[in-house]
Protein backbone atom coordinates (compact mmCIF):
# COMPACT_ATOMS: atom_id res chain seq x y z
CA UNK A 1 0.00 0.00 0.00
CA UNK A 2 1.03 3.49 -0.38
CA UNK A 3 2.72 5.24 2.66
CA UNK A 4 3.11 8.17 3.50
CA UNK A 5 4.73 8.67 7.03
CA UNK A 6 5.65 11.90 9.75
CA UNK A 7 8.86 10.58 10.02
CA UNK A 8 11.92 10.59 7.58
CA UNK A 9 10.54 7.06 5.36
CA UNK A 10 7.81 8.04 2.51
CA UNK A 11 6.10 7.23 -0.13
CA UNK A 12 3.23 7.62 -2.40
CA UNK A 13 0.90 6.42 -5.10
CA UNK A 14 -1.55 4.42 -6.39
CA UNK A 15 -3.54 1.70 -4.23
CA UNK A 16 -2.09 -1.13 -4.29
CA UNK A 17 1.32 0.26 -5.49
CA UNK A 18 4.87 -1.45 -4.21
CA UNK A 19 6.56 1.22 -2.24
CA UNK A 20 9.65 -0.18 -3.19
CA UNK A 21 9.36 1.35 -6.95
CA UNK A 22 10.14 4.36 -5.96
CA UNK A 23 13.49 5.58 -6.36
CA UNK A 24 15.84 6.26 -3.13
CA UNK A 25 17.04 9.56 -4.54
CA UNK A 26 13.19 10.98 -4.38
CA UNK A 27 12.50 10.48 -0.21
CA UNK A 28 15.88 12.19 0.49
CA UNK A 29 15.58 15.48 -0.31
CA UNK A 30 11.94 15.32 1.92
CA UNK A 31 13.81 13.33 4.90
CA UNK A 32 16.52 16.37 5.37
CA UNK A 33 13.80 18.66 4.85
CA UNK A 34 11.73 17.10 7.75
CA UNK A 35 14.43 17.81 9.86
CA UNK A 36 14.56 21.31 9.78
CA UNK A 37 11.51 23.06 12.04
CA UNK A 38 10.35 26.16 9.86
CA UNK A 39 11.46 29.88 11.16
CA UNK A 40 7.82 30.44 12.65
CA UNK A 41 7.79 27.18 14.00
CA UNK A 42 10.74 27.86 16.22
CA UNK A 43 9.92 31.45 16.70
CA UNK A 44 6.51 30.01 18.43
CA UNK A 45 8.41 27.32 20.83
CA UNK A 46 10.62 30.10 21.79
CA UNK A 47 8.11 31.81 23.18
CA UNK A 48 6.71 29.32 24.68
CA UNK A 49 10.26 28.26 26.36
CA UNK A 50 10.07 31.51 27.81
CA UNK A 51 6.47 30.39 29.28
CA UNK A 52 8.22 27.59 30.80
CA UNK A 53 11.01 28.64 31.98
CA UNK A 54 10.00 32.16 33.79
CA UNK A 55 8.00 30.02 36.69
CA UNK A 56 10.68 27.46 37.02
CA UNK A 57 13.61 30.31 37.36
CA UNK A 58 11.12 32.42 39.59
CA UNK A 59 9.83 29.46 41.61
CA UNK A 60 12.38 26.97 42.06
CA UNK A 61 15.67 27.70 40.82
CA UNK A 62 14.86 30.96 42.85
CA UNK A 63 14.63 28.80 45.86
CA UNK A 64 18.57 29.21 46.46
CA UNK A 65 20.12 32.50 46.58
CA UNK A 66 22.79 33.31 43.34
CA UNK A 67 22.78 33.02 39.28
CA UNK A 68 21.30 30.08 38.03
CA UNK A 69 23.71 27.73 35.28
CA UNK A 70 21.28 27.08 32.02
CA UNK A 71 22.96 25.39 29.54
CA UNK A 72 21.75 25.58 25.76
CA UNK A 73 23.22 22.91 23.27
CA UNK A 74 22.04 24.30 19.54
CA UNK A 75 23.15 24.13 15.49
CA UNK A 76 25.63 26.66 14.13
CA UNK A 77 23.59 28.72 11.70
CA UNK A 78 26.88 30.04 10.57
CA UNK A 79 26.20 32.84 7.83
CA UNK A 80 22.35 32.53 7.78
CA UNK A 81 22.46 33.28 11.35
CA UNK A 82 22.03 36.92 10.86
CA UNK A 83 19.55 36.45 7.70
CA UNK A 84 16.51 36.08 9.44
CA UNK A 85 15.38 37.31 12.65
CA UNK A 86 13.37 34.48 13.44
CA UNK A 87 15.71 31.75 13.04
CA UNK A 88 16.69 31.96 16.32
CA UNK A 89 17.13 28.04 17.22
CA UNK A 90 21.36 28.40 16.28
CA UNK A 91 23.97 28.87 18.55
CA UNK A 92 24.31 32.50 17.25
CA UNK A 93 20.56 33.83 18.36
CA UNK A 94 20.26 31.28 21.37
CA UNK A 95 16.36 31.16 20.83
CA UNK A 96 16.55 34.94 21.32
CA UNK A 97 16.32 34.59 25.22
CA UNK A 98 19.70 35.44 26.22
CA UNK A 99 18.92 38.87 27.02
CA UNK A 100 16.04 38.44 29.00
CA UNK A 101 18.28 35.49 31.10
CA UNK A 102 20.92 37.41 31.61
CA UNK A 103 18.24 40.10 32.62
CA UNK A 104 17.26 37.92 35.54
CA UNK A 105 21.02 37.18 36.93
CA UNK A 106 21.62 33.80 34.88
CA UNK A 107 24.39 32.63 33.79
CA UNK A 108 23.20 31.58 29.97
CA UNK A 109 26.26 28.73 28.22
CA UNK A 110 25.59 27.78 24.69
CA UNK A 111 27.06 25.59 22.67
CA UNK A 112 26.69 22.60 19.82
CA UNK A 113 29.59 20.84 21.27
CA UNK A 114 27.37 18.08 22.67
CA UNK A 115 28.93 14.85 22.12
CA UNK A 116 31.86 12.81 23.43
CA UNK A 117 34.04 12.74 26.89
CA UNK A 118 35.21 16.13 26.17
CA UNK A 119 32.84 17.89 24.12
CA UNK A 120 31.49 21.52 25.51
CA UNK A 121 28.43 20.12 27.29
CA UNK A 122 30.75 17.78 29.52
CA UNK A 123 32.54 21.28 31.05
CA UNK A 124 29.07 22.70 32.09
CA UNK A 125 26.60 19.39 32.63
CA UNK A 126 27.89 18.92 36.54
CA UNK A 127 27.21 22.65 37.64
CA UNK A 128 23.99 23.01 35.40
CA UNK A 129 20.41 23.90 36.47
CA UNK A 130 18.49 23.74 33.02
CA UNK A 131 19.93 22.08 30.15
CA UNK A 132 17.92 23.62 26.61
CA UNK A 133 18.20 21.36 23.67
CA UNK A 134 16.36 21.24 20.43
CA UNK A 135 14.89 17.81 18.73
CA UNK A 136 16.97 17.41 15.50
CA UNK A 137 19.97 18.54 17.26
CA UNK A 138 19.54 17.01 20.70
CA UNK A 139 22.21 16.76 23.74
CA UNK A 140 21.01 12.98 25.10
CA UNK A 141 20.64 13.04 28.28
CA UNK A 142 22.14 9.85 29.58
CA UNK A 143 21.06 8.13 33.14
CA UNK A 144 24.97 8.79 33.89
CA UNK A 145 24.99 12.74 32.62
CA UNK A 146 21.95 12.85 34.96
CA UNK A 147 24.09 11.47 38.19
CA UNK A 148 26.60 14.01 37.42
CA UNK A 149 24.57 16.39 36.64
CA UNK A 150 23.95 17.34 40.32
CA UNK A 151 22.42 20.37 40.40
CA UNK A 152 20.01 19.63 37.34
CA UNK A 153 16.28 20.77 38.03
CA UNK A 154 14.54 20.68 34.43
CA UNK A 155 15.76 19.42 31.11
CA UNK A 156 13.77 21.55 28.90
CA UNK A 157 12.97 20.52 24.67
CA UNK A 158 12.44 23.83 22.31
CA UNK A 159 10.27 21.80 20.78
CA UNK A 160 8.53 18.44 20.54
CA UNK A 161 10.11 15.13 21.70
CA UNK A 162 11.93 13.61 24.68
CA UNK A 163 13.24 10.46 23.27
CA UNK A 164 16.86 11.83 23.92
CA UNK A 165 16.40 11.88 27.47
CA UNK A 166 16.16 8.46 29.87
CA UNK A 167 12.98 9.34 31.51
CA UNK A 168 13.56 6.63 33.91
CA UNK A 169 16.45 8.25 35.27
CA UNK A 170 15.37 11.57 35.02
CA UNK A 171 12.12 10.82 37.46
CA UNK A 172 13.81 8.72 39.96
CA UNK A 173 16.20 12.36 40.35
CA UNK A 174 13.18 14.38 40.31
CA UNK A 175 14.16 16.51 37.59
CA UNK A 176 11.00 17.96 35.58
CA UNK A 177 11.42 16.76 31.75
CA UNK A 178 9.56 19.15 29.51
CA UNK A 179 9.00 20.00 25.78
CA UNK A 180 6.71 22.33 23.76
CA UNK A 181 3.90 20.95 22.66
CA UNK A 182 1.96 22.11 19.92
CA UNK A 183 4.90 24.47 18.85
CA UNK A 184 5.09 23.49 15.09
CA UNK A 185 1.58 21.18 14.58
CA UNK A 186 0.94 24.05 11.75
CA UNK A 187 4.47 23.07 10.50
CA UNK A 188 4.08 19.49 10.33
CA UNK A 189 0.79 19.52 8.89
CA UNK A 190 1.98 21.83 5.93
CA UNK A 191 5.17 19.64 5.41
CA UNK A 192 3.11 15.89 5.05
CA UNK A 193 0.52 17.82 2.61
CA UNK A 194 3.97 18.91 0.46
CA UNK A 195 5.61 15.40 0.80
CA UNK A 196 2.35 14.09 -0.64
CA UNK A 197 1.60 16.26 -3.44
CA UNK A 198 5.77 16.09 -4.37
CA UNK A 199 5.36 12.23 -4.25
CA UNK A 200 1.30 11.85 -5.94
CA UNK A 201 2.79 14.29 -9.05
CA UNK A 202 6.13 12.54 -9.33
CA UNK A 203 7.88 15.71 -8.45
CA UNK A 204 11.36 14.95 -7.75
CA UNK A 205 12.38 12.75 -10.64
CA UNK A 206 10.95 15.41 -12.91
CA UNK A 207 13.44 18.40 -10.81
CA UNK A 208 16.13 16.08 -11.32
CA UNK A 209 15.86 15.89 -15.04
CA UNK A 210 15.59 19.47 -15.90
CA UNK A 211 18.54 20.48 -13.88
CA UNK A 212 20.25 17.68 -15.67
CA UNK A 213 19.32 18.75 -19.15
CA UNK A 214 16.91 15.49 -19.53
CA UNK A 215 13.49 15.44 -20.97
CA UNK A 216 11.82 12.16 -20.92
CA UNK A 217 8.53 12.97 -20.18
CA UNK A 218 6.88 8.79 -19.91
CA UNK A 219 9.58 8.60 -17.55
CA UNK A 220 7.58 11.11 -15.10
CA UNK A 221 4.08 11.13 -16.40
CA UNK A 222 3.76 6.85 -15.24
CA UNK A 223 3.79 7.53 -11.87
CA UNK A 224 2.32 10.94 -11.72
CA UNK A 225 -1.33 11.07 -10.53
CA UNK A 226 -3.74 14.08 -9.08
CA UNK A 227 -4.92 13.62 -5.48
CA UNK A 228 -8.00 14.68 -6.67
CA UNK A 229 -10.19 11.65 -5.70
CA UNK A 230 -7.60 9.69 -4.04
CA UNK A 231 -8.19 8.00 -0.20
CA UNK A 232 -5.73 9.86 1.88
CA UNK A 233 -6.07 8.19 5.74
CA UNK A 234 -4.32 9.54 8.78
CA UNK A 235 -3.35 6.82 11.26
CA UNK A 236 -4.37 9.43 14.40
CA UNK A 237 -5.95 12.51 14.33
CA UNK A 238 -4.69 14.46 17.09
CA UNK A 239 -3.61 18.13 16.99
CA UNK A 240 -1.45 17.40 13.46
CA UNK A 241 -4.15 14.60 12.28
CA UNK A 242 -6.66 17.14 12.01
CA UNK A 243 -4.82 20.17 10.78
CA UNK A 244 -3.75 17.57 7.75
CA UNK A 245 -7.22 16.87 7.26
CA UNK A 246 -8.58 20.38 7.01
CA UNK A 247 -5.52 21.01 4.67
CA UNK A 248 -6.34 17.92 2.90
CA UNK A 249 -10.08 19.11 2.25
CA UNK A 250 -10.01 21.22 -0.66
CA UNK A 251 -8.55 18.85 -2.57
CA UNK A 252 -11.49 17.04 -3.23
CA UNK A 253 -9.92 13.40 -1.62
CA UNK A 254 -11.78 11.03 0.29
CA UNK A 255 -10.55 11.22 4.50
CA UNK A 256 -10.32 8.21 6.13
CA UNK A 257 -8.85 8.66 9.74
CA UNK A 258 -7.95 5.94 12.46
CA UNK A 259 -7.44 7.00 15.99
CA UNK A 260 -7.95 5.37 19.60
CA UNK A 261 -10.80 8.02 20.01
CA UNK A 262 -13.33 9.59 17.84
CA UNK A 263 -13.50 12.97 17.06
CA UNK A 264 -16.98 15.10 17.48
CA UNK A 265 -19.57 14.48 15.18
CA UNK A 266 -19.56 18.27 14.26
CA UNK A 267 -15.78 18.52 13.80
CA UNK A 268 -16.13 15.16 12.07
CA UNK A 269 -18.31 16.67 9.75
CA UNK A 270 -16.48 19.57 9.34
CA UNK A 271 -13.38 17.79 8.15
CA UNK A 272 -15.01 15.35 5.71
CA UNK A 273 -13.19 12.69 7.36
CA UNK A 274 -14.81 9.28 8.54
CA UNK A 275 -13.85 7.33 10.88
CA UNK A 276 -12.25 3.64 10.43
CA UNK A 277 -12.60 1.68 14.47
CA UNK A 278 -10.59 -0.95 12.55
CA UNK A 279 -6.77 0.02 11.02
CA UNK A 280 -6.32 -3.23 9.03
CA UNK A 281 -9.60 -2.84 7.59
CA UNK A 282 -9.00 0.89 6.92
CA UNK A 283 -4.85 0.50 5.09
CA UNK A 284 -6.41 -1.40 2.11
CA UNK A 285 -8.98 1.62 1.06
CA UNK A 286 -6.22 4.30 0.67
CA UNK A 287 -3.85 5.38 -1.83
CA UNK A 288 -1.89 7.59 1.03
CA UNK A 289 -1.28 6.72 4.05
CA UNK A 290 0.27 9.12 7.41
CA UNK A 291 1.34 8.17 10.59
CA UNK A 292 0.32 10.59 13.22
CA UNK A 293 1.23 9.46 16.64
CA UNK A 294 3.99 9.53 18.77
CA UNK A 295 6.80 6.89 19.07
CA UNK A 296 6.28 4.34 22.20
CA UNK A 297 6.26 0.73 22.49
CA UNK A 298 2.87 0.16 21.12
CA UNK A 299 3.38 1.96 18.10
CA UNK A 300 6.98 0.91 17.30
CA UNK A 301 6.87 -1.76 14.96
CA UNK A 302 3.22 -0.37 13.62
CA UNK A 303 4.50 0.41 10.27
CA UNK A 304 6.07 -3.58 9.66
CA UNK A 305 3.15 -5.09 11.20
CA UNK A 306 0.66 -3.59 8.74
């Protein structure tokens, strides 16, 4: 069946299509481009850091008199740094906080140097009070750099995810683990409806022959095909489930979405989407498929099971 998936493996087509005839060089373009969180995106879990800091650093790391240690572990942006004002998740901008830290009394480290016995992060982890990281640059957060990270109090994503971090470890020390949820649903959502038009029209192949001087048009037009009328289904339909489906709307497909719970009858309506209780009875009706859940045990090996 076709696939389309939120993480860095996708594909697209027909029903009934082999994912496997599509070409390697056509996902990986999409895959580095999923890593990247758009300049809004990060602009909007900035702010929200902020939010989640400021009662932390006036509440409890105010408990004990003196400048509080936070610890940022960020990209180089390098000469694109200064291009736009809201690309502020690079070492160079900091998330655009520094300021307002330093404002406060903190003592504000950054770094990308986040890896390895002798790396940046290794200088700073066992005097640190917040460690900052962001998820496609993360500093993991290892049950060990937790025991010597004594005076740790909140490890703190600008972003979504916690995978980096042994949670485990992290409760039994009592530190609070905490990311920014919702900060780039609209993000996500716009990216899968790109990756699925670029895949349903054949895009890449077609890119890479004009900027190589090649014009075989059968060799794009055979696997190009207009979501018009195709069964797109969204395996959940949480915050970025649904924005996908509203996007997905106009389009003219047909929604199928699967989730653990059912959505309102009104939003229901509103979204064209109905709903499939039963996931293998559901994969066989659609031409596109996305994964919309987060990664735990029981949805691990989803993907090879269906």
């Amino acid at each position: 069946h076709s696939l389309t998936c939120s993480s860095s493996t996708t594909t697209s087509g027909p029903a009934h299509t082999n994912p496997a005839d599509f070409e390697h060089d056509q996902l990986l373009p999409i895959s580095h481009r999923r890593r990247l969180l758009s300049s809004m995106a990060m602009r909007n879990a900035t702010q929200q850091v902020v939010r989640a800091l400021e009662p932390s650093l006036t509440r409890s790391l105010h408990a004990s008199p003196g400048s509080k240690k936070i610890v940022g572990v960020f990209y180089k942006g390098g000469e694109y740094a200064g291009q736009n004002p809201n690309f502020v998740g690079c070492v160079e901008n900091a998330l655009g906080i520094r300021s307002w830290l330093e404002s406060q009394g903190h003592q504000y480290i950054v770094t990308d140097d986040k890896d390895g016995p002798n790396c940046e992060l290794e200088k700073h982890i066992a005097d640190a009070h917040v460690l900052i990281t962001t998820p496609f640059h993360p500093a993991y957060v290892s049950a060990d750099r937790i025991r010597r990270g004594k005076n740790l109090e909140l490890l703190l994503t600008a972003g979504i995810g916690s995978d980096h971090i042994e949670l485990p470890a992290a409760a039994a020390a009592g530190l609070t683990v905490a990311e920014v949820t919702g900060s780039n649903t609209v993000s996500v959502a716009e990216d899968q409806l790109m990756r699925i038009l670029v895949l349903m029209r054949n895009f890449l192949p077609g890119h890479h022959q004009a900027i190589s001087g090649e014009w075989d048009l059968a060799g794009i037009a055979h696997r190009a095909y207009d979501l018009e009328g195709k069964t797109v289904g969204t395996v959940g339909a949480g915050r970025i489930g649904k924005l996908l489906l509203q996007r997905l709307k106009p389009f003219g497909c047909n929604l199928l979405y699967h989730d653990r719970l059912r959505v309102d009858a009104a939003l229901e309506e509103e979204l064209g989407a109905a709903f499939e209780e039963d996931l293998d009875a559901m994969l066989p009706k659609c031409d596109v498929v996305v994964l919309n859940m987060p990664l735990t045990e029981k949805t691990k090996y989803l993907n090879y099971k269906n």
